[in-house]
N, C-alpha and C. Protein backbone atom coordinates (compact mmCIF):
# COMPACT_ATOMS: atom_id res chain seq x y z
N UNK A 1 -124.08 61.69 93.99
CA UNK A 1 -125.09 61.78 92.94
C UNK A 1 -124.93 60.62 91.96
N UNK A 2 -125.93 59.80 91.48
CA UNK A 2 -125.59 58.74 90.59
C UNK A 2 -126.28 59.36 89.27
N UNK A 3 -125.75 60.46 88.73
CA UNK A 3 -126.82 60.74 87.56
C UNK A 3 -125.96 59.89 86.46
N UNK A 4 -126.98 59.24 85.53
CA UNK A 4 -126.38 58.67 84.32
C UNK A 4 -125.57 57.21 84.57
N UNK A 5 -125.86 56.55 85.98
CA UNK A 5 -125.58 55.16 85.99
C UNK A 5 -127.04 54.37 85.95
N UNK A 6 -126.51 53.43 84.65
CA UNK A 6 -127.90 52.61 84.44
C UNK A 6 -127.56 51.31 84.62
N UNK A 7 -126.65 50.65 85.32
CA UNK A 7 -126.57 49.37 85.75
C UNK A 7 -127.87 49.21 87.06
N UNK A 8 -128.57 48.04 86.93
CA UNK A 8 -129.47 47.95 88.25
C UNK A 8 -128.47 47.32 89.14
N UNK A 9 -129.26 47.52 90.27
CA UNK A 9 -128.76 47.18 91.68
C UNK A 9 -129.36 45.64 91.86
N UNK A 10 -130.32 45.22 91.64
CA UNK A 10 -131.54 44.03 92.03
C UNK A 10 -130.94 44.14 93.98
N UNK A 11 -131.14 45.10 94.38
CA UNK A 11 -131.44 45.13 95.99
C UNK A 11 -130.21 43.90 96.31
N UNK A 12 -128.62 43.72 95.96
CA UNK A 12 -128.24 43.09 96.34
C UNK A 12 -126.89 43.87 96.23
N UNK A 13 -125.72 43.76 97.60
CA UNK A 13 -124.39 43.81 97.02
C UNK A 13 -123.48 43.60 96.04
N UNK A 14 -122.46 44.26 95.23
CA UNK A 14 -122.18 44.10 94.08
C UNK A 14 -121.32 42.08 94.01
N UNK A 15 -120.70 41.46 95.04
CA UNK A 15 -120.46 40.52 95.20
C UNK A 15 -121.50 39.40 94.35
N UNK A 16 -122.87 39.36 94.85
CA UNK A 16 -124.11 38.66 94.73
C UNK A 16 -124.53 39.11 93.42
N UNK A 17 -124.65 40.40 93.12
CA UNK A 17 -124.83 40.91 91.39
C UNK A 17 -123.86 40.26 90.81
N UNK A 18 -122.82 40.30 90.87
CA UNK A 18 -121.89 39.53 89.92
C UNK A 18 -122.46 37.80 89.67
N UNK A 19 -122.38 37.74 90.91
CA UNK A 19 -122.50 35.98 91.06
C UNK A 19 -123.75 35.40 90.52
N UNK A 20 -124.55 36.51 90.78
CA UNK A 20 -126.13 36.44 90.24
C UNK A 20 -126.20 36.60 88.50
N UNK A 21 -125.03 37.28 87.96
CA UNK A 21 -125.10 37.35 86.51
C UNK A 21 -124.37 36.34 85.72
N UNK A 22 -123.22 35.65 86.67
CA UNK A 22 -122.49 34.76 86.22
C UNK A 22 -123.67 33.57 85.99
N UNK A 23 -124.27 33.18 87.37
CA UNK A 23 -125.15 32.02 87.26
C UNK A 23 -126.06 32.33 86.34
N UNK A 24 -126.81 33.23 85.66
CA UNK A 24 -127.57 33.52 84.72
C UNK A 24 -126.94 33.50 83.65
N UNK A 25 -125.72 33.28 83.18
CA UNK A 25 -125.22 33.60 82.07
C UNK A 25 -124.86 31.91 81.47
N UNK A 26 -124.06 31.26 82.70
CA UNK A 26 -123.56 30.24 82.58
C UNK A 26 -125.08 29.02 82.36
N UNK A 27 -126.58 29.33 82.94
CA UNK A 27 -127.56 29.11 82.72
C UNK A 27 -128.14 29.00 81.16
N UNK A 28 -127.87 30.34 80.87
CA UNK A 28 -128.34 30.90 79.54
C UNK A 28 -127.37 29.92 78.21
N UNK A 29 -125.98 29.75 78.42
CA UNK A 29 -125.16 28.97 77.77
C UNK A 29 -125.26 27.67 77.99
N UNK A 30 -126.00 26.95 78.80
CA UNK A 30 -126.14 25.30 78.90
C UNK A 30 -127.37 25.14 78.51
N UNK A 31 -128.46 25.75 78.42
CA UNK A 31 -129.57 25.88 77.88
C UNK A 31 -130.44 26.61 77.11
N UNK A 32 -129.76 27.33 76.40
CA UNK A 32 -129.74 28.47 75.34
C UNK A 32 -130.94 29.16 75.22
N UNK A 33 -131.52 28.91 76.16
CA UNK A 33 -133.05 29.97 76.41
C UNK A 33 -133.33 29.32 78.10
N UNK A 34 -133.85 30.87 78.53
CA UNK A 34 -133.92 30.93 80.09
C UNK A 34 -135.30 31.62 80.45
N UNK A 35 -135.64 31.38 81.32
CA UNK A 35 -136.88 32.57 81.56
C UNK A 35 -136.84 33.17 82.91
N UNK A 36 -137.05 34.71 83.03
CA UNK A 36 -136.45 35.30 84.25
C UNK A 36 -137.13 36.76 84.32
N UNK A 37 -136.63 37.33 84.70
CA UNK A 37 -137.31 38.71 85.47
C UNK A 37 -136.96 39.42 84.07
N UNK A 38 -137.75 40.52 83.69
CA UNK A 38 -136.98 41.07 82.76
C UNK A 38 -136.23 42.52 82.90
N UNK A 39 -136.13 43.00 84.52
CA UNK A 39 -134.66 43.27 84.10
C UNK A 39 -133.34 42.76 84.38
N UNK A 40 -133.97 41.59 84.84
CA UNK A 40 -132.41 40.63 84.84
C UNK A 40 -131.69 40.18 83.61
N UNK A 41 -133.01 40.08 82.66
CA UNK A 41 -132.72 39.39 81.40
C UNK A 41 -131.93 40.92 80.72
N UNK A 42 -132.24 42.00 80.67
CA UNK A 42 -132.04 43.29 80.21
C UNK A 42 -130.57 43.70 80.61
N UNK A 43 -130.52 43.25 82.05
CA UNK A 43 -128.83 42.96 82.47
C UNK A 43 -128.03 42.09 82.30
N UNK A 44 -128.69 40.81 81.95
CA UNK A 44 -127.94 39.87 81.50
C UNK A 44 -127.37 40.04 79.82
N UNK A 45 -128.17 40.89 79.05
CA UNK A 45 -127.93 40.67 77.38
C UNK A 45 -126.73 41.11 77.18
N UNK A 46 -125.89 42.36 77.67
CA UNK A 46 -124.54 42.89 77.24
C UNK A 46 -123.79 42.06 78.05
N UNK A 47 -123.92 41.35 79.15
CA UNK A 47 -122.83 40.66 79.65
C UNK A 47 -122.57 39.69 78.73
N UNK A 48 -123.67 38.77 78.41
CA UNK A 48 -123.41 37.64 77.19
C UNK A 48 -122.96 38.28 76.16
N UNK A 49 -123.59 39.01 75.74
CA UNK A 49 -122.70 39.38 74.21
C UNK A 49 -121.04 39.55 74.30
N UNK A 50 -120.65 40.82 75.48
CA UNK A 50 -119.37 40.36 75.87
C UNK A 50 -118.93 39.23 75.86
N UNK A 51 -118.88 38.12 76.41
CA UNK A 51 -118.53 36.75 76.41
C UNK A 51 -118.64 36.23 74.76
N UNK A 52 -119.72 36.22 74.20
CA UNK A 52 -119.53 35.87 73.11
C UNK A 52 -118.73 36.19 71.83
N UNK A 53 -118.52 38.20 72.33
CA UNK A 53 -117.72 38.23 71.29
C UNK A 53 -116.18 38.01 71.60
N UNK A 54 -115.76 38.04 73.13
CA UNK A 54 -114.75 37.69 73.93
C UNK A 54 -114.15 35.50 72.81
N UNK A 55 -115.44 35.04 73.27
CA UNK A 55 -115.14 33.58 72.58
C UNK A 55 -114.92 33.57 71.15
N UNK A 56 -115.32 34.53 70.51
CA UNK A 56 -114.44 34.78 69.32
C UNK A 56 -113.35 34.35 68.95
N UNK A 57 -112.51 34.97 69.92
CA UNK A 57 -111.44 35.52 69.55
C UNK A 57 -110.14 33.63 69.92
N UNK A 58 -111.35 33.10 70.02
CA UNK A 58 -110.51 31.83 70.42
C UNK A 58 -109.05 31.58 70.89
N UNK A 59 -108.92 32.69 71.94
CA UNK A 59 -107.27 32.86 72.46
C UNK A 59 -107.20 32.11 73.78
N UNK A 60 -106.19 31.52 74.49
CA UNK A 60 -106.08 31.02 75.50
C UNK A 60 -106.81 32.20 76.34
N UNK A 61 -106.30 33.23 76.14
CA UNK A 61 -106.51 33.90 77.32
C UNK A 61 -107.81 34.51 77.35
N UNK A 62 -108.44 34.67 75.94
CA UNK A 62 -110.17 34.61 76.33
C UNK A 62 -110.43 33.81 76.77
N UNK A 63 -110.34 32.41 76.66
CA UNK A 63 -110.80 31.57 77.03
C UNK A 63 -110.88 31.01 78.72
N UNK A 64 -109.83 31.78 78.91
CA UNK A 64 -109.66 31.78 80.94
C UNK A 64 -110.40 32.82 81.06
N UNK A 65 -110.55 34.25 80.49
CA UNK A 65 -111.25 34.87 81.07
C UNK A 65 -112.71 34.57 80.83
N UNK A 66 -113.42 33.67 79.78
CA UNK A 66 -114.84 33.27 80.00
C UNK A 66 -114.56 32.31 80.86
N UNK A 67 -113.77 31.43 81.14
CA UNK A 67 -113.79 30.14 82.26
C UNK A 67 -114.03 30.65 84.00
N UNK A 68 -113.23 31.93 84.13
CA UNK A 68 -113.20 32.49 85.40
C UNK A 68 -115.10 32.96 86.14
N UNK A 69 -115.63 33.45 84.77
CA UNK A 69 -116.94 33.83 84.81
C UNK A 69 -117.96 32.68 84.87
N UNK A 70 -118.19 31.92 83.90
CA UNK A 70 -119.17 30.70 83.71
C UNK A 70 -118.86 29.55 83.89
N UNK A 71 -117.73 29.06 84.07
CA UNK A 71 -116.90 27.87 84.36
C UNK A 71 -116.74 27.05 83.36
N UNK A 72 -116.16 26.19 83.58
CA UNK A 72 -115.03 24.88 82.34
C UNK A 72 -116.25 24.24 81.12
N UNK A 73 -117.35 23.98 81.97
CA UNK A 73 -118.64 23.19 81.19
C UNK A 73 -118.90 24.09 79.98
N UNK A 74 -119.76 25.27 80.77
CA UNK A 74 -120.17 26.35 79.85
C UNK A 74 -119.16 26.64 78.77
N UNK A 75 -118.08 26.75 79.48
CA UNK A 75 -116.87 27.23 78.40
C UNK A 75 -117.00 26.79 77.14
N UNK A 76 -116.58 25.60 77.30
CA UNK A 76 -116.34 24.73 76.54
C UNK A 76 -117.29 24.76 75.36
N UNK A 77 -118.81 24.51 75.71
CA UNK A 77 -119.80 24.69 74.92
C UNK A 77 -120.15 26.13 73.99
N UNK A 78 -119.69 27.62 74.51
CA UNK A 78 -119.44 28.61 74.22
C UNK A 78 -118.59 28.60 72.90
N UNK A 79 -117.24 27.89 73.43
CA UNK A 79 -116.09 28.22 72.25
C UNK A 79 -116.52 27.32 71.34
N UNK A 80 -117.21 26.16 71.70
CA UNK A 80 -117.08 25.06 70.25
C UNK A 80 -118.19 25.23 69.51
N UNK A 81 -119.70 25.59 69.97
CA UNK A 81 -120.41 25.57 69.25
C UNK A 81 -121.05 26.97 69.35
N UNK A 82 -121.45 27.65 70.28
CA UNK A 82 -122.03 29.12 69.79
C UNK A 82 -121.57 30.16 69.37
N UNK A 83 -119.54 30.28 69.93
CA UNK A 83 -118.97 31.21 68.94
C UNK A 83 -118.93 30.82 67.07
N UNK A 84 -118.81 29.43 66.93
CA UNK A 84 -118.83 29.11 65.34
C UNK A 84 -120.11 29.43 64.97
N UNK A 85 -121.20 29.57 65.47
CA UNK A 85 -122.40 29.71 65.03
C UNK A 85 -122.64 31.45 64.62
N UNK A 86 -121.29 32.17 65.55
CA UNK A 86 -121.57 33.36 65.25
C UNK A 86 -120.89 34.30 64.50
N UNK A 87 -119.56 33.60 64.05
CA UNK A 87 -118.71 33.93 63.58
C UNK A 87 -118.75 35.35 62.74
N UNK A 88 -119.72 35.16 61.61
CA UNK A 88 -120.23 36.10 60.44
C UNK A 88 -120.52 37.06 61.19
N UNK A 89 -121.14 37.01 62.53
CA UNK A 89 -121.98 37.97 63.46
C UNK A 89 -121.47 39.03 63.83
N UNK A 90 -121.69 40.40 63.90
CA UNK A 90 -120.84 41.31 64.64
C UNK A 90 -121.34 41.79 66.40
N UNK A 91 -122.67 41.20 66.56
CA UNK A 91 -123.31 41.11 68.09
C UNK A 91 -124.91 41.10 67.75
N UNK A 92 -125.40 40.96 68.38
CA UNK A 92 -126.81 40.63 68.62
C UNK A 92 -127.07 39.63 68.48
N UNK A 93 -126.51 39.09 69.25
CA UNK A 93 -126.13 36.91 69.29
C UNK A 93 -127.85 36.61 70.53
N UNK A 94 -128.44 37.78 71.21
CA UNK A 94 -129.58 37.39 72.15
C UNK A 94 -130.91 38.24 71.98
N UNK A 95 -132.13 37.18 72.07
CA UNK A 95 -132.85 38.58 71.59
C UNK A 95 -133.94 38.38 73.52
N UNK A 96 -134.56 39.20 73.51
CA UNK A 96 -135.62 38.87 74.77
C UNK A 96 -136.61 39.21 74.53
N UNK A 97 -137.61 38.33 74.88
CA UNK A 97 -139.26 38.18 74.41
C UNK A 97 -139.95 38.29 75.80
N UNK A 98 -140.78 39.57 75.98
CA UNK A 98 -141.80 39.64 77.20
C UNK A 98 -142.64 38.60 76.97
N UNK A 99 -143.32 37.45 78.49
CA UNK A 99 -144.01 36.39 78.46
C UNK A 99 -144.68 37.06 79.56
N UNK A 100 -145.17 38.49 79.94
CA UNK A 100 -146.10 38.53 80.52
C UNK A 100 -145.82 38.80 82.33
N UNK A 101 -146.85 38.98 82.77
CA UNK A 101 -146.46 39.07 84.47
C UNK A 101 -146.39 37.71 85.34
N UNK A 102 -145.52 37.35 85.98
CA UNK A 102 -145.72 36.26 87.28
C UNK A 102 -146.90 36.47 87.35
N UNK A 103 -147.83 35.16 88.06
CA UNK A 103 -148.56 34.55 89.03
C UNK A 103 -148.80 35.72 90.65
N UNK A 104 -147.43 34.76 90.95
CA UNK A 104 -147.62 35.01 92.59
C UNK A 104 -147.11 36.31 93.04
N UNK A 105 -146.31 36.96 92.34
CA UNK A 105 -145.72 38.41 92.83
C UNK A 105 -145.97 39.60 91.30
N UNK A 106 -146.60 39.01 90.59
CA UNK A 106 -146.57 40.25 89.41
C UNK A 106 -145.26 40.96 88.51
N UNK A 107 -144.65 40.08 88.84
CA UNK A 107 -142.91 40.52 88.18
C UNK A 107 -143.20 40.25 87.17
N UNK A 108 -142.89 41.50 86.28
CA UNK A 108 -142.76 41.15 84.64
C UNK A 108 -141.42 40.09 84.22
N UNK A 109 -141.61 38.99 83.36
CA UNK A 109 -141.27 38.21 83.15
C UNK A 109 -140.64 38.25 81.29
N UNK A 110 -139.54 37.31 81.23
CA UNK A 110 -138.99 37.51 80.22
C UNK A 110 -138.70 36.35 79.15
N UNK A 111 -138.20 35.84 78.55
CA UNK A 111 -137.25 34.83 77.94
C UNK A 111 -136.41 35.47 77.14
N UNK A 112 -134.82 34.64 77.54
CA UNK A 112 -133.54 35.57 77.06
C UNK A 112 -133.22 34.12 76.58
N UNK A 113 -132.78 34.25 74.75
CA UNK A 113 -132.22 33.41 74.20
C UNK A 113 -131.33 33.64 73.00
N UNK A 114 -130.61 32.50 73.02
CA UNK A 114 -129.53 32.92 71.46
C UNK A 114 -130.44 32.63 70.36
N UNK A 115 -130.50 33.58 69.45
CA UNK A 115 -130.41 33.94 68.03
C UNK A 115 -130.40 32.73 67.25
């Protein structure tokens, strides 16, 4: 019975969900606004915030554990400039704005960006 699990599936093994949220995340941090499905964007918002409030904490060992997820680039850009930006912040570092349905398949559509 799955009553009361609200993580989506997006029709893929949990391997590819991961990898699929990492690349959306590490996306979202090199270009600080993304546009995407919106419940990807809806799954993507608590993973980032994790990370961001994770880069907080400016410890080596946060800092491997955001590196393991988004890699060295992203990292980097995370700890130096969007955790200082959030410092004062206690979370709600992303907000997401409906842009309406796709074209070619009708997928409701999103933009997920930092604050």
């Amino acid at each position: 019975m799955r009553h009361h699990n609200a993580n989506r599936k997006f029709g893929r093994v949990r391997k590819v969900r991961v990898a699929l949220l990492n690349s959306l995340a590490r996306s979202l941090v090199l270009h600080k606004k993304i546009e995407t499905t919106e419940p990807k964007a809806k799954e993507l918002r608590p993973f980032i915030e994790k990370l961001v409030t994770k880069s907080k904490l400016q410890t080596v060992a946060s800092r491997r554990a955001v590196s393991a997820k988004i890699g060295p680039k992203a990292t980097k850009i995370l700890f130096d400039d969007i955790s200082k930006k959030y410092d004062d912040r206690k979370g709600g570092f992303t907000r997401i704005v409906k842009t309406g349905r796709r074209l070619s398949d009708g997928s409701k559509m999103a933009i997920i960006e930092f604050i």
